[in-house]
Protein backbone atom coordinates (compact mmCIF):
# COMPACT_ATOMS: atom_id res chain seq x y z
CA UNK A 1 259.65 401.23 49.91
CA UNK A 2 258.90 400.84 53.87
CA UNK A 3 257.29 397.58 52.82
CA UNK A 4 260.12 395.98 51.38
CA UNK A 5 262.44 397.20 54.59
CA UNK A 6 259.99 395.81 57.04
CA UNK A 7 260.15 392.56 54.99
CA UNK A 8 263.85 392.26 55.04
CA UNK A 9 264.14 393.05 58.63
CA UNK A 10 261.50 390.15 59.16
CA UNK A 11 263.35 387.49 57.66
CA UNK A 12 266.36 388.44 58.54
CA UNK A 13 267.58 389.32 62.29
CA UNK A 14 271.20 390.57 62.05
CA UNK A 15 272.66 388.00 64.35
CA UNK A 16 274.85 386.88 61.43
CA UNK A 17 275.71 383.37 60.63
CA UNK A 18 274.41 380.73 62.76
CA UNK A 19 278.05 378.57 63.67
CA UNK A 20 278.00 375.29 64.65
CA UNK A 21 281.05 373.82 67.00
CA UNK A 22 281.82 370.02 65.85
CA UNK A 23 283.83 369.82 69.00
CA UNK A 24 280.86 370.08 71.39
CA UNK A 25 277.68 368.94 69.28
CA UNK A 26 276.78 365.47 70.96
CA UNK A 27 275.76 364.03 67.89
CA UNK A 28 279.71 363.65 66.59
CA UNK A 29 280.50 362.44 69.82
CA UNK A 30 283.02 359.16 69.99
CA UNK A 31 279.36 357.74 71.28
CA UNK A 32 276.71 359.91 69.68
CA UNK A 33 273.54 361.11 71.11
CA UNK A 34 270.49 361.63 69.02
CA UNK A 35 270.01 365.45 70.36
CA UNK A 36 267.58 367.23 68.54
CA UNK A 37 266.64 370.21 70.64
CA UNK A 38 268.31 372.98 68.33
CA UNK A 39 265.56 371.35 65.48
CA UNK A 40 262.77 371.43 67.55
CA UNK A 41 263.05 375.08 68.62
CA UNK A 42 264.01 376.34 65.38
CA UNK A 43 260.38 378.57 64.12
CA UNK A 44 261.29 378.19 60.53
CA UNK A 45 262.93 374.72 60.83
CA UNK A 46 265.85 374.98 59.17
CA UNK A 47 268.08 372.78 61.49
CA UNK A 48 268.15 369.02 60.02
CA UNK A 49 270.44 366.82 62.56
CA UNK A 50 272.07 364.50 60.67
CA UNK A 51 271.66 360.81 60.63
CA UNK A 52 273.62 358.92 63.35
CA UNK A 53 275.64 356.35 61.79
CA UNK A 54 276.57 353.24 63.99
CA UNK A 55 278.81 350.87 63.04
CA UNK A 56 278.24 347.15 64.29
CA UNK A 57 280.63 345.16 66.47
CA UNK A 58 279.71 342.37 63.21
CA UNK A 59 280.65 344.58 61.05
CA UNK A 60 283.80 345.56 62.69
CA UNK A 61 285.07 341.62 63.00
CA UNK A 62 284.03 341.18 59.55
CA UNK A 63 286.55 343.76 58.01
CA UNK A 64 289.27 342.83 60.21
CA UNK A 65 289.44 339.15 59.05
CA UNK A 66 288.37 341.00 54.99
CA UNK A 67 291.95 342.50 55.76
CA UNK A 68 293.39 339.48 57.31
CA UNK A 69 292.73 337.30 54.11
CA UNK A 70 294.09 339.93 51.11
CA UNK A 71 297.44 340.96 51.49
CA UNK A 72 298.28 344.59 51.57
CA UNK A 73 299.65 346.62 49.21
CA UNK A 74 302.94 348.00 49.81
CA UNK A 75 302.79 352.03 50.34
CA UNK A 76 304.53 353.73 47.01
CA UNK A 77 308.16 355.18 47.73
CA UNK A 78 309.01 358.86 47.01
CA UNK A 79 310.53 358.09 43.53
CA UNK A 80 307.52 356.21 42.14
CA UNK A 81 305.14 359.35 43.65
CA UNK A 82 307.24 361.57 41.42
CA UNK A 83 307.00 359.32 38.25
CA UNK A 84 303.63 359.28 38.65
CA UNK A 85 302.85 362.83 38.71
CA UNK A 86 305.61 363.70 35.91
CA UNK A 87 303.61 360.96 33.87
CA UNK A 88 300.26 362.75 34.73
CA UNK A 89 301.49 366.00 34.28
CA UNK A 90 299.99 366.87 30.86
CA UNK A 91 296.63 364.81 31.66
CA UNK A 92 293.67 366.44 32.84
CA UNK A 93 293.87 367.63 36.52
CA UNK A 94 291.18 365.93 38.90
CA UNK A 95 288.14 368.26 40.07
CA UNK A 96 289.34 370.03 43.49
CA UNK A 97 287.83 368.72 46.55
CA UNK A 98 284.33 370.17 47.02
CA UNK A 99 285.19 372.33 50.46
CA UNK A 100 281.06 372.68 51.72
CA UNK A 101 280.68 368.93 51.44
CA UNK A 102 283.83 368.55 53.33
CA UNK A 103 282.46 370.91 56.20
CA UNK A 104 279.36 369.54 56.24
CA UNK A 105 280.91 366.43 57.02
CA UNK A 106 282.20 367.79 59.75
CA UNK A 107 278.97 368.95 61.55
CA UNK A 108 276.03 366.94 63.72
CA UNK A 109 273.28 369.15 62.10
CA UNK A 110 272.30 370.96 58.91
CA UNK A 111 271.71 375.29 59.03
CA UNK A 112 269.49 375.57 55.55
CA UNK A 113 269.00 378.74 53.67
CA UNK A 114 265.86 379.25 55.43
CA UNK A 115 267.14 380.27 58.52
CA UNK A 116 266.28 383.98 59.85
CA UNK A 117 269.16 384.02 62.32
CA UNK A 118 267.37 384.92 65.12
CA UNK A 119 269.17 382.84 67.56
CA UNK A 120 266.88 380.89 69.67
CA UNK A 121 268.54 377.95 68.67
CA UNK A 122 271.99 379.14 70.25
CA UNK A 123 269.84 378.87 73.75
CA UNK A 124 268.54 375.72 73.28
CA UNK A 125 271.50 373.90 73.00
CA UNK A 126 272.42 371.74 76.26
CA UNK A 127 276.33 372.14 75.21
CA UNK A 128 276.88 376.20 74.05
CA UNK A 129 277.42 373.47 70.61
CA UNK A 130 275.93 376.78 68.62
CA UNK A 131 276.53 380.43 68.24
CA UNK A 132 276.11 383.73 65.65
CA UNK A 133 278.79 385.36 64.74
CA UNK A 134 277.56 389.09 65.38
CA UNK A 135 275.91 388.09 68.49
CA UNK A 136 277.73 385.71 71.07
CA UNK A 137 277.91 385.61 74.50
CA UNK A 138 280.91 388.07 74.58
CA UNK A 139 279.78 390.56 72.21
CA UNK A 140 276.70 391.09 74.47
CA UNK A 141 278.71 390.77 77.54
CA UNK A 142 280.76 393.64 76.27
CA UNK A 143 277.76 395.89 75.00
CA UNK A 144 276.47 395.14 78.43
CA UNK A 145 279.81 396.29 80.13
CA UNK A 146 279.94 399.38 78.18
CA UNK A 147 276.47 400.41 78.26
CA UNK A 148 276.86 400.39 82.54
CA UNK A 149 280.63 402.57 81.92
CA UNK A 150 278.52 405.21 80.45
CA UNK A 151 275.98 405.17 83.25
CA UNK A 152 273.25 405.68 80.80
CA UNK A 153 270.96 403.29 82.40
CA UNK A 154 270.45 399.50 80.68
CA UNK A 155 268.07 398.11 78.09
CA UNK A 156 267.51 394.94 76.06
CA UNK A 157 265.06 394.58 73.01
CA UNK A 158 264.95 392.90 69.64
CA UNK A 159 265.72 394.14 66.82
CA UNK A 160 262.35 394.43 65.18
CA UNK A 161 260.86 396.22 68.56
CA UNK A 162 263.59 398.93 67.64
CA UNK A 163 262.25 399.18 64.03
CA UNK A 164 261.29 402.85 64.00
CA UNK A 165 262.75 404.03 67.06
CA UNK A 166 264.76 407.53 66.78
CA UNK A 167 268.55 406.91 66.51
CA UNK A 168 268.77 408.45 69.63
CA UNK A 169 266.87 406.49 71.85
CA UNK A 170 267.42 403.50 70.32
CA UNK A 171 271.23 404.21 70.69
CA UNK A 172 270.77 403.54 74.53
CA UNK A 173 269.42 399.57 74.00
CA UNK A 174 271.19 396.75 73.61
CA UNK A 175 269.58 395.06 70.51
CA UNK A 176 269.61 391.22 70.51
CA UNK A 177 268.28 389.07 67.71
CA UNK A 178 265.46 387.48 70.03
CA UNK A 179 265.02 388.05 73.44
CA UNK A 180 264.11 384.02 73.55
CA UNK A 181 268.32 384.11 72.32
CA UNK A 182 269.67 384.72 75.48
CA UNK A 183 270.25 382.17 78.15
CA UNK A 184 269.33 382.32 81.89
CA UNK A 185 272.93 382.95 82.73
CA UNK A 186 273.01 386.19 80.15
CA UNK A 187 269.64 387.82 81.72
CA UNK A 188 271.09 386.93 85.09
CA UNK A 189 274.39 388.62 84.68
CA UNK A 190 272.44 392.14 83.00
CA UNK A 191 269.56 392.07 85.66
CA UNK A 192 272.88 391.79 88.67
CA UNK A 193 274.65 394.35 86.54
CA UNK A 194 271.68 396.70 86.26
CA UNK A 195 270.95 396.19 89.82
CA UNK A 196 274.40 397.43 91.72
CA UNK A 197 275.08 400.31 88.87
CA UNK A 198 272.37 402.48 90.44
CA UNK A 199 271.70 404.45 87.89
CA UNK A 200 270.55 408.03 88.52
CA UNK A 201 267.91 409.65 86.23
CA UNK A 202 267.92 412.59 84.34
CA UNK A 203 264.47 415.09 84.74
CA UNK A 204 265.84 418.10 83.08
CA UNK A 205 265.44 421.50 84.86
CA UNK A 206 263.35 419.45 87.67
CA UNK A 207 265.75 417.77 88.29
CA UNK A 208 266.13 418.56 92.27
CA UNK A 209 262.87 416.48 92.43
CA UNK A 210 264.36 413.45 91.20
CA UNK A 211 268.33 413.73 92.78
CA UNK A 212 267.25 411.25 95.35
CA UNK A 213 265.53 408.65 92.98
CA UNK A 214 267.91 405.72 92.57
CA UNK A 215 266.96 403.20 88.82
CA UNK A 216 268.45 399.79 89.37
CA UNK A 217 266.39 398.25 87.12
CA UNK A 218 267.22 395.73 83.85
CA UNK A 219 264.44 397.58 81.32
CA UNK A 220 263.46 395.37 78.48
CA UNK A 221 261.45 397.64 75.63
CA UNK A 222 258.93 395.58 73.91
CA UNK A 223 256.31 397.64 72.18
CA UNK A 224 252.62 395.66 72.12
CA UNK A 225 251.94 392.85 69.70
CA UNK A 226 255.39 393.28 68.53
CA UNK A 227 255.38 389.67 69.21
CA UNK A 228 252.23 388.76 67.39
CA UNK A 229 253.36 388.66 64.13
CA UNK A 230 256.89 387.98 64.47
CA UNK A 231 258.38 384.55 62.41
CA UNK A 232 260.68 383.66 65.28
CA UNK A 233 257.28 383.30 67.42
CA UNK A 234 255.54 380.59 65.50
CA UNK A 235 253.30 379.35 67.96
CA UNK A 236 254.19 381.71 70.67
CA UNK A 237 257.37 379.28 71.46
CA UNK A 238 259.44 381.99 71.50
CA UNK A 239 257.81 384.53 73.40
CA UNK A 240 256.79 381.62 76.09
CA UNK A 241 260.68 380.61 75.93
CA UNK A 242 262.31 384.18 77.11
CA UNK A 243 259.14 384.47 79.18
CA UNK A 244 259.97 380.95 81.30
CA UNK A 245 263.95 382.21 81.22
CA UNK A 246 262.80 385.28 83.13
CA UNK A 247 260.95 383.59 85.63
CA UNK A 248 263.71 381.18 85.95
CA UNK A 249 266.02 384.21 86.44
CA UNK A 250 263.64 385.93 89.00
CA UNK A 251 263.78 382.92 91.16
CA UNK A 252 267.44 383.07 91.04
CA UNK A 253 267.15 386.53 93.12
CA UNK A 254 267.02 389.40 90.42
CA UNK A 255 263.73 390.67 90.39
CA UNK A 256 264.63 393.89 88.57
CA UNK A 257 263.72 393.33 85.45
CA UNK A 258 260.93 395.90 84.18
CA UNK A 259 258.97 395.67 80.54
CA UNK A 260 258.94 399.09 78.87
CA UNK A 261 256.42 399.58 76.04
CA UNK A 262 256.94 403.30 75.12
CA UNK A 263 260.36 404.64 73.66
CA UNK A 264 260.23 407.75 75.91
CA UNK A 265 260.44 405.66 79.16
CA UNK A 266 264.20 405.02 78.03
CA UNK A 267 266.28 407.44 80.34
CA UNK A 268 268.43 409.91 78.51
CA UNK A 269 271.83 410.33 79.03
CA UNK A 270 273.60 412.89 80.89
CA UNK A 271 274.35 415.20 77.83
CA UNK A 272 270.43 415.34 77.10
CA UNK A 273 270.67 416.28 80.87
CA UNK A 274 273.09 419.16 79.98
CA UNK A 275 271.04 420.31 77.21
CA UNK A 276 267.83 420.74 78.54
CA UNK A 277 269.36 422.82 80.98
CA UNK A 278 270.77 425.00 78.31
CA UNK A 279 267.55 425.37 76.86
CA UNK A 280 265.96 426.63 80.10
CA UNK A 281 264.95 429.90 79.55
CA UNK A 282 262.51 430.25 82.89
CA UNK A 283 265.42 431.43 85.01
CA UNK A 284 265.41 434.68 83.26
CA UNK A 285 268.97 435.47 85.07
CA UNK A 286 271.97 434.40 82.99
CA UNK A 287 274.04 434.10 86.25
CA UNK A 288 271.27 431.86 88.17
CA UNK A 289 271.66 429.64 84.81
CA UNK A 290 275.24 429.55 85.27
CA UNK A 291 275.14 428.68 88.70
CA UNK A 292 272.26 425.98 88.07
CA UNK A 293 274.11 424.24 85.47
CA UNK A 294 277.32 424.12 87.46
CA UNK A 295 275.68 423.03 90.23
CA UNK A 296 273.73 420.20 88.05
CA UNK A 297 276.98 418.63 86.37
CA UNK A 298 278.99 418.94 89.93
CA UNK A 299 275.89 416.69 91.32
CA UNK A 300 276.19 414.57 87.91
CA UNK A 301 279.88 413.49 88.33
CA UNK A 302 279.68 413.05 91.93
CA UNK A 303 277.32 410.58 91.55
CA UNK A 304 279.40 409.36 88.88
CA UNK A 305 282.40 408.55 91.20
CA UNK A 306 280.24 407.06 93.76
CA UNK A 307 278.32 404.64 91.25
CA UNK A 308 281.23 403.29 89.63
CA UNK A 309 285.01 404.16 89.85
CA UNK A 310 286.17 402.54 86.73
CA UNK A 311 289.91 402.84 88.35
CA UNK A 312 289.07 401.23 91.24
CA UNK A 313 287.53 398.36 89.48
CA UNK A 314 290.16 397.88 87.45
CA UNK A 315 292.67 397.04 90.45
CA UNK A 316 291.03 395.26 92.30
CA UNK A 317 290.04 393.19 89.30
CA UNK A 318 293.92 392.56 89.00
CA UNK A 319 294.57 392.34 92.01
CA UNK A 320 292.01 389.34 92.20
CA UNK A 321 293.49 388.22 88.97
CA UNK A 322 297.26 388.61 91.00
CA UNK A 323 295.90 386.10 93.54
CA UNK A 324 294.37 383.76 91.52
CA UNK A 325 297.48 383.07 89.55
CA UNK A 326 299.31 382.73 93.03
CA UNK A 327 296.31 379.86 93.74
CA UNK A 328 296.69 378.29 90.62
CA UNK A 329 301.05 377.91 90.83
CA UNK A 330 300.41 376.63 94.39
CA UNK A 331 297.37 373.80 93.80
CA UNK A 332 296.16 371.83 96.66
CA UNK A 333 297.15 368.31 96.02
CA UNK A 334 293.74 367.20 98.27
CA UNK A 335 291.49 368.90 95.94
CA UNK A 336 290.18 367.59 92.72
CA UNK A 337 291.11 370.31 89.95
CA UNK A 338 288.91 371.34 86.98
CA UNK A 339 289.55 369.48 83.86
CA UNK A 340 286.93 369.76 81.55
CA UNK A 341 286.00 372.32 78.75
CA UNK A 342 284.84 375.81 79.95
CA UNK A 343 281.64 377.19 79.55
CA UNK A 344 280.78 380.96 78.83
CA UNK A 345 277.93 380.84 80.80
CA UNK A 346 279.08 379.55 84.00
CA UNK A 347 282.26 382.01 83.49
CA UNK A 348 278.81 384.69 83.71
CA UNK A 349 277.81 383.45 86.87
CA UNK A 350 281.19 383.20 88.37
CA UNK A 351 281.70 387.16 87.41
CA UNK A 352 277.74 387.56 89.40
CA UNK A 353 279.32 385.42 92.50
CA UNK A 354 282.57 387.35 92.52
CA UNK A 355 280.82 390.60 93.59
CA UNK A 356 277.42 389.65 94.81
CA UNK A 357 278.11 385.98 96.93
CA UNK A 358 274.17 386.56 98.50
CA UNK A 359 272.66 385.51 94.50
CA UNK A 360 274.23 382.39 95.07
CA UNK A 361 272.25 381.06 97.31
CA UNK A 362 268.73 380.62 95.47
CA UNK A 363 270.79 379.23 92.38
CA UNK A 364 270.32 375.69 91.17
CA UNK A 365 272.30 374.46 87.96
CA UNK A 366 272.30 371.24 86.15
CA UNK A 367 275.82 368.58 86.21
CA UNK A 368 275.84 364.94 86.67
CA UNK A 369 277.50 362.72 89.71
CA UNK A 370 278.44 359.13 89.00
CA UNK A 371 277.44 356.60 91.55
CA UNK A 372 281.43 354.83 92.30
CA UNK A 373 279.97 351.18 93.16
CA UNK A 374 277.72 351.05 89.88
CA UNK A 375 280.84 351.90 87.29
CA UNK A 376 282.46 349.45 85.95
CA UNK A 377 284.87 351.44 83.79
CA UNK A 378 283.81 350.76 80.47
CA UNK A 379 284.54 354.62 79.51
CA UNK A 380 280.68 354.93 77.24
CA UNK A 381 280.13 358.03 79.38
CA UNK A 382 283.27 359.56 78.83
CA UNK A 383 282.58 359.00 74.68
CA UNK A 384 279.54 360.91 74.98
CA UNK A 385 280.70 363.75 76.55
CA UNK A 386 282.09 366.00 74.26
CA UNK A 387 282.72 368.77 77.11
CA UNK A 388 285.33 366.63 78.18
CA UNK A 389 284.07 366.90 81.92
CA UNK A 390 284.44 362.86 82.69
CA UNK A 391 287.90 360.61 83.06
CA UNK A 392 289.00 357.36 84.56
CA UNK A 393 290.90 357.06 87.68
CA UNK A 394 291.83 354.48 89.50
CA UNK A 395 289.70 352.74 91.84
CA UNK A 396 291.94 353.49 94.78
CA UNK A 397 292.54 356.88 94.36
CA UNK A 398 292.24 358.85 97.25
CA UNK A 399 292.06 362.18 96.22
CA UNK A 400 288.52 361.41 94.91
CA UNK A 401 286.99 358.02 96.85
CA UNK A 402 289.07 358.44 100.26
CA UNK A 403 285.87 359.74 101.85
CA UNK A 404 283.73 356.84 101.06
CA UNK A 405 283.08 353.75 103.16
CA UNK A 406 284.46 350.60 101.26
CA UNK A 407 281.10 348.86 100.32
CA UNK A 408 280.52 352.25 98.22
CA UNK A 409 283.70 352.31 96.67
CA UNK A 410 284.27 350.95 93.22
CA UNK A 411 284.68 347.40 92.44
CA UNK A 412 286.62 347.50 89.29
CA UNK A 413 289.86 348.10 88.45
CA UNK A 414 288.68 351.98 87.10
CA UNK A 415 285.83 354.41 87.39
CA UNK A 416 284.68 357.29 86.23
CA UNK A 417 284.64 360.60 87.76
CA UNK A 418 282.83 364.08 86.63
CA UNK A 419 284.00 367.25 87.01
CA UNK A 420 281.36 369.10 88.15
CA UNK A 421 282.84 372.30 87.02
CA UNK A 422 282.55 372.15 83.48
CA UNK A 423 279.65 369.64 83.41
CA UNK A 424 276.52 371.55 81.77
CA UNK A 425 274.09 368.39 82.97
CA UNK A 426 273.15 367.25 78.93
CA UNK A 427 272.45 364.22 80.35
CA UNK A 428 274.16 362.34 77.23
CA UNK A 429 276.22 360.28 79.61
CA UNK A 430 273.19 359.22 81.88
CA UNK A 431 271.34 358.09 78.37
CA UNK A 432 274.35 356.01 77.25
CA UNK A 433 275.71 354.52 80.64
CA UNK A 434 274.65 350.84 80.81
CA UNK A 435 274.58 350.46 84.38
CA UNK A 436 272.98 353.25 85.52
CA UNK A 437 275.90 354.82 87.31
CA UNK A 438 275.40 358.23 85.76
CA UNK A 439 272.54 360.30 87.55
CA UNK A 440 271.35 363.69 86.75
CA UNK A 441 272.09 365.84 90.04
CA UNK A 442 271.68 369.27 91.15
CA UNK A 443 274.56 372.08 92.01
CA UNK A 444 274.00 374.68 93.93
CA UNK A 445 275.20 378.41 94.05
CA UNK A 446 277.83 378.31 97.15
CA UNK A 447 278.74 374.31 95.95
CA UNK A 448 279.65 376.46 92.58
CA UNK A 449 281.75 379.08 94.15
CA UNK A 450 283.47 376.54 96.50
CA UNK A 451 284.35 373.73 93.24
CA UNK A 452 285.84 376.48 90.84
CA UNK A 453 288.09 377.85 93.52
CA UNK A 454 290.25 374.61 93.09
């Protein structure tokens, strides 16, 4: 019997269906890009990208003048369209469309039956193109949230690392499909979480020896070898992915993340707190009981108020909504405005800037500039961008080439600009642009903060 559950749990993760965006995947772009990246992190490979079809400009001119020579047919009126299916009526009825070939249609890559839904895919994609339905961004975003409400201290691990683990322990982690699931932005915004919540420890009837002791730290619990055998590790890709995310992350400022191999290193929460004082039975005086455990939950909820007052969040967060939408009805007409399709994980890091501005300045993100005297206007970059982050303007506009001299300013009629907002640097335009006027280029934290304020 335990065989057969630790088999199941193996091949299958829990993340739930693996759901693939058509409006972001670069490969059903206006100009496709042969992105394979989801395929060649997938363990099990179950991902087939589908074949690129091009059509030729020959071919194009060909079926124009095909049209050109035979006359078209004129479109049926209403009255014949009724004839016809009054005549049909006692015929055999056509087959109904078949619906999965339609969908597949509709998507840049293949998710075969051999997929174990463990996710890493969803943070390989350059474009946020993939996700599971049990566990997106804003499911664990929400966990995460919770989990720091209840001041119980935070934990990731993987589902399979939690195999075993009494219900209540493993009540107090987070359980992700694969920790190689998560993006940089996700551990970033837990490990800043973790880090201002302050959590305070429980220690039972000792617990005047440990009222100082502050735990800020993200705790991931990942028994030994748990990774050995694991089918989302073929290769040790995945444990060298989330591995390479974390140092990524701790370069980024958060160095607060702790591994955890035992379940009993998980803090317990403040009602364990309140019963292993009940259970003290060294006092020996009911009224020196009484008077301990008041004195214990009094210390317990004052620390509560002082490490997060839920109310107070809550308005200032509207109040800093209230502004915002004051900002937004009153735009500066000398600032370029974001125009391009949001991402979840930059909305992550804007919620890390809003309260910590210092963990800005040691990030580095990915976007793409576009060098004005190079375009020509030909609008390939803005076909392969299927974030919707790059438009034409005008070659004398302003608002966005004012600043430059006039030898660097563009030479055509149009050019394209990039809004480095939304941009998530796939690099799809840079690979398509024919003369070389899309670069790769690096944004900073406080350049971050200071472009989504406009």
């Amino acid at each position: 019997m335990s065989e057969s559950v630790d088999t199941d749990i193996k091949l299958d993760f829990g993340s739930g269906n693996v759901v693939v965006l058509p409006s972001r995947c670069l490969r059903l772009a206006d100009n496709p890009t042969d992105c394979d990246l989801c395929a060649g992190v997938c363990p099990v490979g179950a991902i087939t990208p589908k074949e690129i079809v091009r059509e030729s400009a020959d071919a194009e001119s060909t079926d124009a003048e095909s049209t050109d020579a035979e006359p078209q047919a004129s479109e049926p009126t209403f009255t014949e369209l009724i004839g016809t299916a009054r005549a049909n009526i006692n015929e055999d009825a056509a087959p109904p469309p078949d619906i999965k070939t339609t969908m597949e249609q509709k998507m840049g890559v293949m998710i075969g039956e051999d997929c174990i839904h463990c996710g890493i895919c969803t943070a390989a994609c350059p474009v946020e193109s993939l996700s599971t339905t049990n566990h997106n961004p804003k499911n664990i975003e929400r966990k995460v949230t919770d989990m720091v409400a209840k001041l119980e201290g935070l934990a990731l691990g993987c589902s399979r690392a939690l195999y075993g683990v009494s219900p209540r322990l493993s009540q107090r982690v987070i359980a992700v499909p694969c920790l190689a699931s998560l993006s940089a932005e996700m551990w970033f915004y837990t490990a800043a979480l973790a880090r201002d919540a302050q959590f305070r420890p429980s220690a039972g009837a000792d617990t005047n020896e440990h009222e100082q002791k502050i735990v800020s730290t993200l705790r991931v619990y990942l028994p030994p070898l748990v990774c050995d055998d694991c089918p989302a590790n073929t290769g040790g890709c995945a444990e060298s992915a989330y591995l390479a995310t974390i140092s990524k992350v701790e370069s980024w400022g958060v160095e607060n993340i702790e591994l955890i191999s035992e379940p009993d290193e998980l803090d317990p929460s403040r009602a364990s707190r309140l019963m292993s004082t009940l259970g003290d039975t060294t006092t020996g005086d009911k009224r020196e009981t009484v008077a301990h455990l008041a004195d214990t939950l009094k210390r317990s909820w004052q620390s509560a108020g002082v490490d997060l007052t839920l109310e107070q969040k809550r308005k200032e967060h509207l109040a800093q909504k209230r502004k915002q939408k004051i900002n937004r009805q009153m735009p500066d007409q000398n600032t370029p405005r974001p125009f391009g399709k949001k991402s979840q994980n930059r909305r992550l890091l804007r919620l890390v800037f809003d309260k910590n501005k210092e963990l800005a300045c040691n990030v580095e993100l990915l976007c793409t500039t576009t060098t004005a005297v190079l375009c020509t206007g030909c609008g390939t970059c803005i076909g392969a961008c299927t974030l919707d982050s790059r438009r034409k303007v005008t070659s004398n506009s302003l608002l966005y080439f004012g600043k430059l001299l006039e030898k660097d300013r563009p030479q055509g009629e149009m050019a394209a600009i990039t809004d480095r907002v939304c941009c998530l640097g796939c690099s799809a335009c840079v690979l398509q642009c024919p003369t070389g006027a899309c670069e790769l280029d690096n944004l900073t934290g406080p350049e971050f903060i200071n472009l989504r304020q406009t």
